[in-house]
Protein backbone atom coordinates (compact mmCIF):
# COMPACT_ATOMS: atom_id res chain seq x y z
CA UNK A 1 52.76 -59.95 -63.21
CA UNK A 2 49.77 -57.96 -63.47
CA UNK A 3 49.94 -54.60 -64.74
CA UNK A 4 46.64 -53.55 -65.42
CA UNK A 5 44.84 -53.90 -62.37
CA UNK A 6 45.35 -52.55 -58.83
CA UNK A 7 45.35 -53.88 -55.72
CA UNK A 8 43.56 -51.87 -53.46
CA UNK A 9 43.36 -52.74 -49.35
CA UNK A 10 41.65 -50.74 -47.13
CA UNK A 11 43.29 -50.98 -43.03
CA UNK A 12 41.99 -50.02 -39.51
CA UNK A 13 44.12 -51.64 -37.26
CA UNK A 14 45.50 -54.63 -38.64
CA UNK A 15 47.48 -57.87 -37.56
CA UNK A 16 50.47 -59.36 -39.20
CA UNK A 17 48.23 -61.42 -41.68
CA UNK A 18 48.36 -58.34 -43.80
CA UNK A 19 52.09 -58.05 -44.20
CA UNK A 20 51.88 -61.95 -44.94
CA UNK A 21 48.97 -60.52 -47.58
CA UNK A 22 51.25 -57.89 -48.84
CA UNK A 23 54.18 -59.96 -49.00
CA UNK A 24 52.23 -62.51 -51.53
CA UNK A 25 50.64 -59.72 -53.51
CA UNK A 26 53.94 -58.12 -54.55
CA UNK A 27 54.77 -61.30 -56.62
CA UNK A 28 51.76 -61.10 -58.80
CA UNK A 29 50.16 -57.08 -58.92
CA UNK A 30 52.62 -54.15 -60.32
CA UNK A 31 50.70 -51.74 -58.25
CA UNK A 32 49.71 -52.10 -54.59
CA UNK A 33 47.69 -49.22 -52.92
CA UNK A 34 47.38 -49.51 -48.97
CA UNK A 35 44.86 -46.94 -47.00
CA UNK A 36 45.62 -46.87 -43.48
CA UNK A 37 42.38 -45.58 -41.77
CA UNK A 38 43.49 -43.66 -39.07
CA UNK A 39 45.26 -46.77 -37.44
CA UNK A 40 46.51 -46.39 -33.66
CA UNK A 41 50.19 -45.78 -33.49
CA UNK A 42 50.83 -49.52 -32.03
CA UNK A 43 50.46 -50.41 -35.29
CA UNK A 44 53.37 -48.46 -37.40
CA UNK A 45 55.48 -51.51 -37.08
CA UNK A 46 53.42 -53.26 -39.40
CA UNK A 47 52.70 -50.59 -41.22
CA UNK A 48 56.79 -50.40 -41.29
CA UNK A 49 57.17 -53.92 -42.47
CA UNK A 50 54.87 -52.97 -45.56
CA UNK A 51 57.20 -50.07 -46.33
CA UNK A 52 60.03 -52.18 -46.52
CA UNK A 53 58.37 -54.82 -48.65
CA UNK A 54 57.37 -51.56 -50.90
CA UNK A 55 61.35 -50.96 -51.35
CA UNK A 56 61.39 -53.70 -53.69
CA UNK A 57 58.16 -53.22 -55.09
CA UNK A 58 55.23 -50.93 -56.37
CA UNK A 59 53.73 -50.38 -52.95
CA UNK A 60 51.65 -47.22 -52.16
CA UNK A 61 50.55 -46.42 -48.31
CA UNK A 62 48.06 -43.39 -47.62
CA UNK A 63 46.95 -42.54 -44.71
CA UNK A 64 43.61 -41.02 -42.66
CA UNK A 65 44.66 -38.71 -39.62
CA UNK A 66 41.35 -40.54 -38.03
CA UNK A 67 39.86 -43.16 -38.66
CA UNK A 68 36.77 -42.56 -40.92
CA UNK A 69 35.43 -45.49 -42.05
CA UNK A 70 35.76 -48.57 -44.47
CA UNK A 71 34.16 -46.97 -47.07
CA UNK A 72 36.03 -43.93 -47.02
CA UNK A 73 39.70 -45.55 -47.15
CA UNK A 74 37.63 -47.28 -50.53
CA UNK A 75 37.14 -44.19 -51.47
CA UNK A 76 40.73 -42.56 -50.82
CA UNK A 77 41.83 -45.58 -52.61
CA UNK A 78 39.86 -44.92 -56.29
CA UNK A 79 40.52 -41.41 -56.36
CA UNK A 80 44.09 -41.80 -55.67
CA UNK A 81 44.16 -44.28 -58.62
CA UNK A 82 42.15 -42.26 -60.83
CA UNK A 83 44.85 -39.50 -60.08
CA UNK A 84 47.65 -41.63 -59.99
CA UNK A 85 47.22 -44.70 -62.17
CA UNK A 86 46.43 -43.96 -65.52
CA UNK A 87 48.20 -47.13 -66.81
CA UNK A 88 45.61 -48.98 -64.74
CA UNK A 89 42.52 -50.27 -66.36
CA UNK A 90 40.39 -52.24 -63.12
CA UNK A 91 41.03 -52.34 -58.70
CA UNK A 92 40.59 -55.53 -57.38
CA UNK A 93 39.59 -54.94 -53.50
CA UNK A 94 40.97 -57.19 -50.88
CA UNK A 95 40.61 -57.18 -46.84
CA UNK A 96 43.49 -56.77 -44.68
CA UNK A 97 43.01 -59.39 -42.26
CA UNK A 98 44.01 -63.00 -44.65
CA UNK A 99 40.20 -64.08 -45.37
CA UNK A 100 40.94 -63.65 -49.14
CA UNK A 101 43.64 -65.80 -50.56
CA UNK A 102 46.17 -64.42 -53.44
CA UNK A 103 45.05 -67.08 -55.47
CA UNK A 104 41.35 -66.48 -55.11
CA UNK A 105 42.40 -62.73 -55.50
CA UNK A 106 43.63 -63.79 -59.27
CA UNK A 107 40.67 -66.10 -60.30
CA UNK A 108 38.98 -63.07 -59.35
CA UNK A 109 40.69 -60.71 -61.79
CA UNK A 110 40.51 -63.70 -64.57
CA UNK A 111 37.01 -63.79 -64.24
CA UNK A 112 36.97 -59.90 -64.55
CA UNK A 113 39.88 -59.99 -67.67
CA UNK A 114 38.18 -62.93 -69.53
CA UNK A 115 34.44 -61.63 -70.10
CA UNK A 116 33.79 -61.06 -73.32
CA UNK A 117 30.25 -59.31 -73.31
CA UNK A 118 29.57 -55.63 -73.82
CA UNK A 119 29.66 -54.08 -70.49
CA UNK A 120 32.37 -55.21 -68.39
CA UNK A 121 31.38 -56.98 -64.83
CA UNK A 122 31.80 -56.16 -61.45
CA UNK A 123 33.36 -59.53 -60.05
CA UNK A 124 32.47 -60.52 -56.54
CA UNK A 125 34.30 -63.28 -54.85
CA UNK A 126 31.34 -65.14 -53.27
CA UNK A 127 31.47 -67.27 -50.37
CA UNK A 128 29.29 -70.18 -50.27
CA UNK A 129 26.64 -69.29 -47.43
CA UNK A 130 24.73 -72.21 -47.75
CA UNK A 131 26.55 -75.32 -47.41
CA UNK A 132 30.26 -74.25 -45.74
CA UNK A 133 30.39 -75.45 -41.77
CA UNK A 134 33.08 -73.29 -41.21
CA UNK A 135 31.30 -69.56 -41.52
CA UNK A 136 30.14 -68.55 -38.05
CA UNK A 137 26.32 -68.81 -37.26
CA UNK A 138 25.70 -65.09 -36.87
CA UNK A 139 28.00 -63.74 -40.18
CA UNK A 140 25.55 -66.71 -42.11
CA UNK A 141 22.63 -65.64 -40.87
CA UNK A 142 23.11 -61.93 -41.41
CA UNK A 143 24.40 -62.75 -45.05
CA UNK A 144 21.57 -64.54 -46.16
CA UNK A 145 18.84 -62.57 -44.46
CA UNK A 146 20.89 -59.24 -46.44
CA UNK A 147 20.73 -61.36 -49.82
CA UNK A 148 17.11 -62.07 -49.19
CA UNK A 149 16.27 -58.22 -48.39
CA UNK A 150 18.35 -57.29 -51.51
CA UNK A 151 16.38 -60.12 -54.18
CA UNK A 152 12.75 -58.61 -52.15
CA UNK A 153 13.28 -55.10 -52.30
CA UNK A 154 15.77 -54.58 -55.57
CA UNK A 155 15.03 -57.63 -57.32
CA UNK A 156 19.32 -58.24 -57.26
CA UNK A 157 20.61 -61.70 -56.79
CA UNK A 158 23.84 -61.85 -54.92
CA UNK A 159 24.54 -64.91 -52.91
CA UNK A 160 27.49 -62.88 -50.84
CA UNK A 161 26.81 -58.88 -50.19
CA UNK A 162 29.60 -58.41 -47.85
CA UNK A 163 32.34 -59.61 -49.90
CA UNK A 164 35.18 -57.70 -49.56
CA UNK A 165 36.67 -59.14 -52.78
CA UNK A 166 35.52 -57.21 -55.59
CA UNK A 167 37.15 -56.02 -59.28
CA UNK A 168 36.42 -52.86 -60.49
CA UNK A 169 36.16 -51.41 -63.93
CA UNK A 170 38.09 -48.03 -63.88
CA UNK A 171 35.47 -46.50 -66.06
CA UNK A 172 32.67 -46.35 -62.82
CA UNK A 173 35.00 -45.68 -59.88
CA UNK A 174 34.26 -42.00 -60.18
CA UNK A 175 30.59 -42.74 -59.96
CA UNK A 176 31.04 -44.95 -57.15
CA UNK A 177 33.30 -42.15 -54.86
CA UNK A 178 30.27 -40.10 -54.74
CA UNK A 179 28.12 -43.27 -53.93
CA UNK A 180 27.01 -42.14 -49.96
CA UNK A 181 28.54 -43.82 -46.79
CA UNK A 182 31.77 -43.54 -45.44
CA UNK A 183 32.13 -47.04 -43.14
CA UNK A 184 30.33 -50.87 -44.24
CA UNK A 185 27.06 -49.30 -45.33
CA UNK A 186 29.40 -47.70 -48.25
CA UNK A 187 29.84 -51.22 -49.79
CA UNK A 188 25.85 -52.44 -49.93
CA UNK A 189 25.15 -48.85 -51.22
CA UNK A 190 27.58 -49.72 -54.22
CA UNK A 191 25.32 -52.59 -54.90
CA UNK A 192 22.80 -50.29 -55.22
CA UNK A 193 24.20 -47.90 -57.66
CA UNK A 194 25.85 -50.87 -59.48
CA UNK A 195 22.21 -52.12 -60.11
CA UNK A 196 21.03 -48.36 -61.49
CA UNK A 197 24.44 -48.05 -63.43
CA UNK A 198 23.14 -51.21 -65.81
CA UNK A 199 26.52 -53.34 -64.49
CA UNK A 200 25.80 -56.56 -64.91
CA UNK A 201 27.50 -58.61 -61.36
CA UNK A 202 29.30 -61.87 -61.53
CA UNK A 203 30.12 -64.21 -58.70
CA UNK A 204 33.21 -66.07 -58.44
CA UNK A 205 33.65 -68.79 -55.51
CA UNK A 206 36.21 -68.31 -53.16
CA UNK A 207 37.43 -70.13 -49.85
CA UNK A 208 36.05 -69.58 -46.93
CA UNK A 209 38.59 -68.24 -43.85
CA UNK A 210 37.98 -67.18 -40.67
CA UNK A 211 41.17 -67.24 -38.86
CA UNK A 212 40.78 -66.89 -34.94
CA UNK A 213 37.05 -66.80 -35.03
CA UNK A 214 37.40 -63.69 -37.29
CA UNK A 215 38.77 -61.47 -33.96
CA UNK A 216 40.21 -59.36 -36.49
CA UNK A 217 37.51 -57.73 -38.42
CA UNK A 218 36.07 -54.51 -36.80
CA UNK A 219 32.78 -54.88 -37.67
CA UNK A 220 30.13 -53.48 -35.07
CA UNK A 221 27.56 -56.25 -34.95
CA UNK A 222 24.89 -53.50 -33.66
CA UNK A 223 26.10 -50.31 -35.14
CA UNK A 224 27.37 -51.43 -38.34
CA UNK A 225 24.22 -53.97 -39.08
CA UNK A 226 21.85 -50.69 -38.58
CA UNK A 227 24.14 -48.79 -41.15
CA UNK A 228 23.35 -51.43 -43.76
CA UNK A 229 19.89 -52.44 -42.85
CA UNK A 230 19.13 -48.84 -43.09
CA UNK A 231 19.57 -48.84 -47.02
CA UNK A 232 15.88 -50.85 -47.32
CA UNK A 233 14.17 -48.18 -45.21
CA UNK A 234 13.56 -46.68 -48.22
CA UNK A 235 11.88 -49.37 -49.89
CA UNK A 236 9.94 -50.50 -46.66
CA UNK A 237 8.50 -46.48 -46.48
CA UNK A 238 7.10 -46.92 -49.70
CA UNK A 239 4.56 -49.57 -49.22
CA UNK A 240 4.56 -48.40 -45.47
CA UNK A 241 3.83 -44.72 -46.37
CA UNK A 242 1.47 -45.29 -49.23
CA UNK A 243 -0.83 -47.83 -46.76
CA UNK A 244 -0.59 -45.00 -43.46
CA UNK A 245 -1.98 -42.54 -45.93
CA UNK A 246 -4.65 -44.97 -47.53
CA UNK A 247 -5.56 -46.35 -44.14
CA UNK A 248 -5.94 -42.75 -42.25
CA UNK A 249 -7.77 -40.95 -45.41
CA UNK A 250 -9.89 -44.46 -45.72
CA UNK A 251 -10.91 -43.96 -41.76
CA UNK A 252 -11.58 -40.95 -41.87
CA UNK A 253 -14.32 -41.08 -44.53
CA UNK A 254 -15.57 -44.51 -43.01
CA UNK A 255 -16.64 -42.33 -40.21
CA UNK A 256 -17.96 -39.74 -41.73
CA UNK A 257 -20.35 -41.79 -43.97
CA UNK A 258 -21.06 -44.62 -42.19
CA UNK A 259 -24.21 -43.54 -40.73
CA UNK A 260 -25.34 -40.96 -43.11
CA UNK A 261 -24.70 -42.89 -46.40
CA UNK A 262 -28.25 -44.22 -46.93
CA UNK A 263 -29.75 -40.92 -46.50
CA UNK A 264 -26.71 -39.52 -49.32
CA UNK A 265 -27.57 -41.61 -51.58
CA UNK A 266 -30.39 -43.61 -51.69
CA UNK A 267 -31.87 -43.20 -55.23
CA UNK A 268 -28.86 -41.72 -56.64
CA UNK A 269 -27.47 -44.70 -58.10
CA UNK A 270 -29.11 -47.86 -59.92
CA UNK A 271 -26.49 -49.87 -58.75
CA UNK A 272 -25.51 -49.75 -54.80
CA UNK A 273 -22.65 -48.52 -53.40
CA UNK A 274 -21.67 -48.21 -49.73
CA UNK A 275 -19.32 -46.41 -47.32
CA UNK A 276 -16.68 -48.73 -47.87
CA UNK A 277 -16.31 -48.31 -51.47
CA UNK A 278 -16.83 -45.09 -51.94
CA UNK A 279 -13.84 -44.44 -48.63
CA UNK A 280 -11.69 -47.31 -50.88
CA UNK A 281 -11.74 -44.96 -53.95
CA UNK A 282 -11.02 -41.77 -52.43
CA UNK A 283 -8.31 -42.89 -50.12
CA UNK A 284 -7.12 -44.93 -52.90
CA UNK A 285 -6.46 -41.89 -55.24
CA UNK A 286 -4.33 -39.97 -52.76
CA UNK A 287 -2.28 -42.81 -51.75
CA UNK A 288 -2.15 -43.83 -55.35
CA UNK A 289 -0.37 -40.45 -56.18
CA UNK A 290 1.74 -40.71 -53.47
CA UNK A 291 3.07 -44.22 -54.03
CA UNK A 292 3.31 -43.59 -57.61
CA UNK A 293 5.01 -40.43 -56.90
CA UNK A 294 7.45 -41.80 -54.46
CA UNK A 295 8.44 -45.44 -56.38
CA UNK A 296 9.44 -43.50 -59.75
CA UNK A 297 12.00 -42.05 -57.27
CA UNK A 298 13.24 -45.36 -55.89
CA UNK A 299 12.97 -47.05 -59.20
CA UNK A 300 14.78 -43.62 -60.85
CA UNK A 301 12.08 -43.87 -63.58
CA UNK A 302 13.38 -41.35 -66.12
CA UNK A 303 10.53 -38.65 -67.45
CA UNK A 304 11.43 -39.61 -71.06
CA UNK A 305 9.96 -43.60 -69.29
CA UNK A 306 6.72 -41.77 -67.30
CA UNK A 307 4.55 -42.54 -70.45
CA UNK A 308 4.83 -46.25 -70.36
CA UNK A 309 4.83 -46.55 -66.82
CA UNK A 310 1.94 -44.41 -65.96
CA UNK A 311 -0.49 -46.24 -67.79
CA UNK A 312 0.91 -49.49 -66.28
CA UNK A 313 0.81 -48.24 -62.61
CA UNK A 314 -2.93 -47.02 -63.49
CA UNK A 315 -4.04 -50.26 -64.60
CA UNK A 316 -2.32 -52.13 -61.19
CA UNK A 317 -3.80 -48.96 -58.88
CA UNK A 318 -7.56 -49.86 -60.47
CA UNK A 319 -7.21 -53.61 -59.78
CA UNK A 320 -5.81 -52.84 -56.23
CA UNK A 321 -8.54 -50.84 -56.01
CA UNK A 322 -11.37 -53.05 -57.02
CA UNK A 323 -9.96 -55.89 -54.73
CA UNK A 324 -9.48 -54.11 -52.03
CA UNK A 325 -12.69 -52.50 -52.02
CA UNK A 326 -14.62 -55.82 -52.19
CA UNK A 327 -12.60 -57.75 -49.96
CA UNK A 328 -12.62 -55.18 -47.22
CA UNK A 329 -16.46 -55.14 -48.26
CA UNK A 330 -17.37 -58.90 -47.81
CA UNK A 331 -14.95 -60.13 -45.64
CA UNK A 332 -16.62 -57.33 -42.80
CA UNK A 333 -20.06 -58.63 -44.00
CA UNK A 334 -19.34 -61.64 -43.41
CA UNK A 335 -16.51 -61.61 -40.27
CA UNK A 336 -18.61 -59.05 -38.41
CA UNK A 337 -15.85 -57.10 -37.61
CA UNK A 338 -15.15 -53.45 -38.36
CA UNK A 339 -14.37 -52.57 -41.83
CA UNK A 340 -10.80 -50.45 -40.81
CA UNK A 341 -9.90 -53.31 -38.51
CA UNK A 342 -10.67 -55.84 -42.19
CA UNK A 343 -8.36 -53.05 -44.23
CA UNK A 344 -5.54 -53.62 -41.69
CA UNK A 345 -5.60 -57.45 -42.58
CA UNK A 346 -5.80 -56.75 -46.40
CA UNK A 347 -4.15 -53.67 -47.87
CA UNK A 348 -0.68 -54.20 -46.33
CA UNK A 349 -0.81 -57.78 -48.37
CA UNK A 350 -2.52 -55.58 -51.30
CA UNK A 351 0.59 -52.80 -51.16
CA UNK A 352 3.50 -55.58 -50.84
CA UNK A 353 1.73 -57.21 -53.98
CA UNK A 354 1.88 -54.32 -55.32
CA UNK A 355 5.24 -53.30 -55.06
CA UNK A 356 6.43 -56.80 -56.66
CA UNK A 357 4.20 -56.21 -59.89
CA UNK A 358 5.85 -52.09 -59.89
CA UNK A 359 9.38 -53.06 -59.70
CA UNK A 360 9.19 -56.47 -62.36
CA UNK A 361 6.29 -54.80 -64.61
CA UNK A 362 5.25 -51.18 -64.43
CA UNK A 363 9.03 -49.24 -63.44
CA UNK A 364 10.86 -52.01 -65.03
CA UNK A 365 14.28 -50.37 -66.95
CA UNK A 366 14.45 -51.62 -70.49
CA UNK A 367 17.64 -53.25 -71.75
């Protein structure tokens, strides 16, 4: 019997698999914490049966008036062990609808129990994405194209973001209730603040289940997909933001000077310099503050960290700089096109670059 950890399942209108869930659980966790989310009152039979089970065992059941979300019930569910529990040390999290087996529940919490390095995990209980015939089309593409976004934009490996089986160290489950979002988006935006916390993640393989073509999850393909998606808008504006203000400053001056900069600066310099360059370098500035400005937010550089990465980010905004300058330079030279039409085709590939060296190299966190 495990003492130590929790149990933790969050409910919206469940079937009878959880009371079959329940019902195994009781044999091997001292403390079970159900949060029914608001469920419609056809379901209080089952919500009944768990009651009973909870006669004979350590079974709590709190409930939502409405139903508010995945991620809240999570949330209902730490603080009440925070408050409740103090004998508890970790949560394991489970789904209520029987696609994570009691046994792969405890190889979980072994996994968790049995590290022995300095900061304690948080275990996920990975399904295998690749190579299982039995996940649905549409839940393996959207898992893999999330895991890809995630390793692109956050440089985080995780073979299975929507995992529903996860153990918890009690130590950061106050830091994860004030993590944002109340329904799935809740559970890729503790990835997130996993990732800034320093927790080091470990996968465990589980089984794969889907019983009855997974009719009983409640997850919105449309809504719910937008909800979690939404969480790389913030990396996307970066690159996005920096290049609309490079591009529109860098237009701007290319008109301007175009025509006139022979007559501006013939005989000023003993090397020459055109339009383009001289547009490159003052658009580059701008959006260089800007992007700099905005990526020590999404990186959460500390100011105690600005000294080492300012220099860094200078050296990468020069190089951009230079490169872009030229190629934008030659390859109008020698495409004949217009020189904003050649920046279109090489800054956004410039500003993606870019990113990549900023998040492994210049706003990289020490260890």
């Amino acid at each position: 019997m495990i003492e130590d950890i929790a149990a933790l399942i969050p409910a919206y209108n469940p079937d009878r698999e959880m009371i079959k869930v329940v019902g195994e659980l009781v044999s091997e966790f001292s403390n079970i914490v159900v949060v029914d989310d608001g469920c419609d009152e056809s379901y209080g039979d089952i919500f009944k049966e768990v009651e009973r089970i909870g006669e004979v065992a350590n079974i709590t059941i709190l409930h939502h008036e409405v139903n508010r979300g995945k991620g809240a019930a999570l949330k209902t569910g730490f603080s009440y062990i925070l408050e409740s529990l103090p004998e508890v040390s970790a949560v394991v999290t489970l789904d209520a609808d029987g696609q994570h087996t009691v046994s792969d529940t405890l190889k979980c919490c072994k996994g968790f129990t049995d590290f022995k390095g300095k900061t304690r995990p948080v275990v996920f209980g990975c399904r295998d994405f690749k190579s299982d015939t039995k996940i649905p089309p549409r839940s393996r593409f959207g898992n893999r194209l999330t895991s890809s976004l995630l390793k692109l934009f956050a440089d985080i490996t995780l073979s299975d973001t929507q995992t529903g089986l996860r153990v918890f160290d009690r130590d950061i489950l106050r830091s994860l209730c004030a993590v944002p979002g109340e329904r799935y988006e809740f559970e890729m935006n503790m990835i997130f603040e996993l990732h800034d916390l320093g927790i080091p993640f470990m996968e465990v393989p589980i089984e794969v289940i889907y019983l009855n073509e997974n009719e009983g999850s409640h997850f919105n393909p449309i809504k719910d997909s937008i909800r979690i998606y939404k969480v790389f808008f913030k990396f996307i504006a970066s690159s996005l933001g920096s290049f609309v203000v490079d591009y529109v400053l860098f237009s701007v001056l290319v008109c301007l000077l175009e025509n006139r900069m022979p007559e501006l600066y013939t005989g000023l310099f003993e090397i020459s310099i055109s339009y383009i360059e001289i547009s490159t370098v003052a658009a580059r500035v701008c959006s260089g503050i800007f992007n700099y400005c905005v990526n020590r937010m999404i990186f959460k550089t500390k100011k105690k960290d600005a000294a080492g990465s300012g220099p860094r980010y200078f050296l990468l905004w020069l190089v951009q700089m230079v490169v872009s300058a030229n190629a934008v330079k030659y390859l109008t030279m020698w495409l004949g096109i217009p020189a904003m039409v050649t920046k279109i085709i090489v800054d956004p590939i410039l500003f993606f670059i870019s990113y990549k060296v900023q998040q492994v190299w210049v706003f990289k966190k020490k260890d």
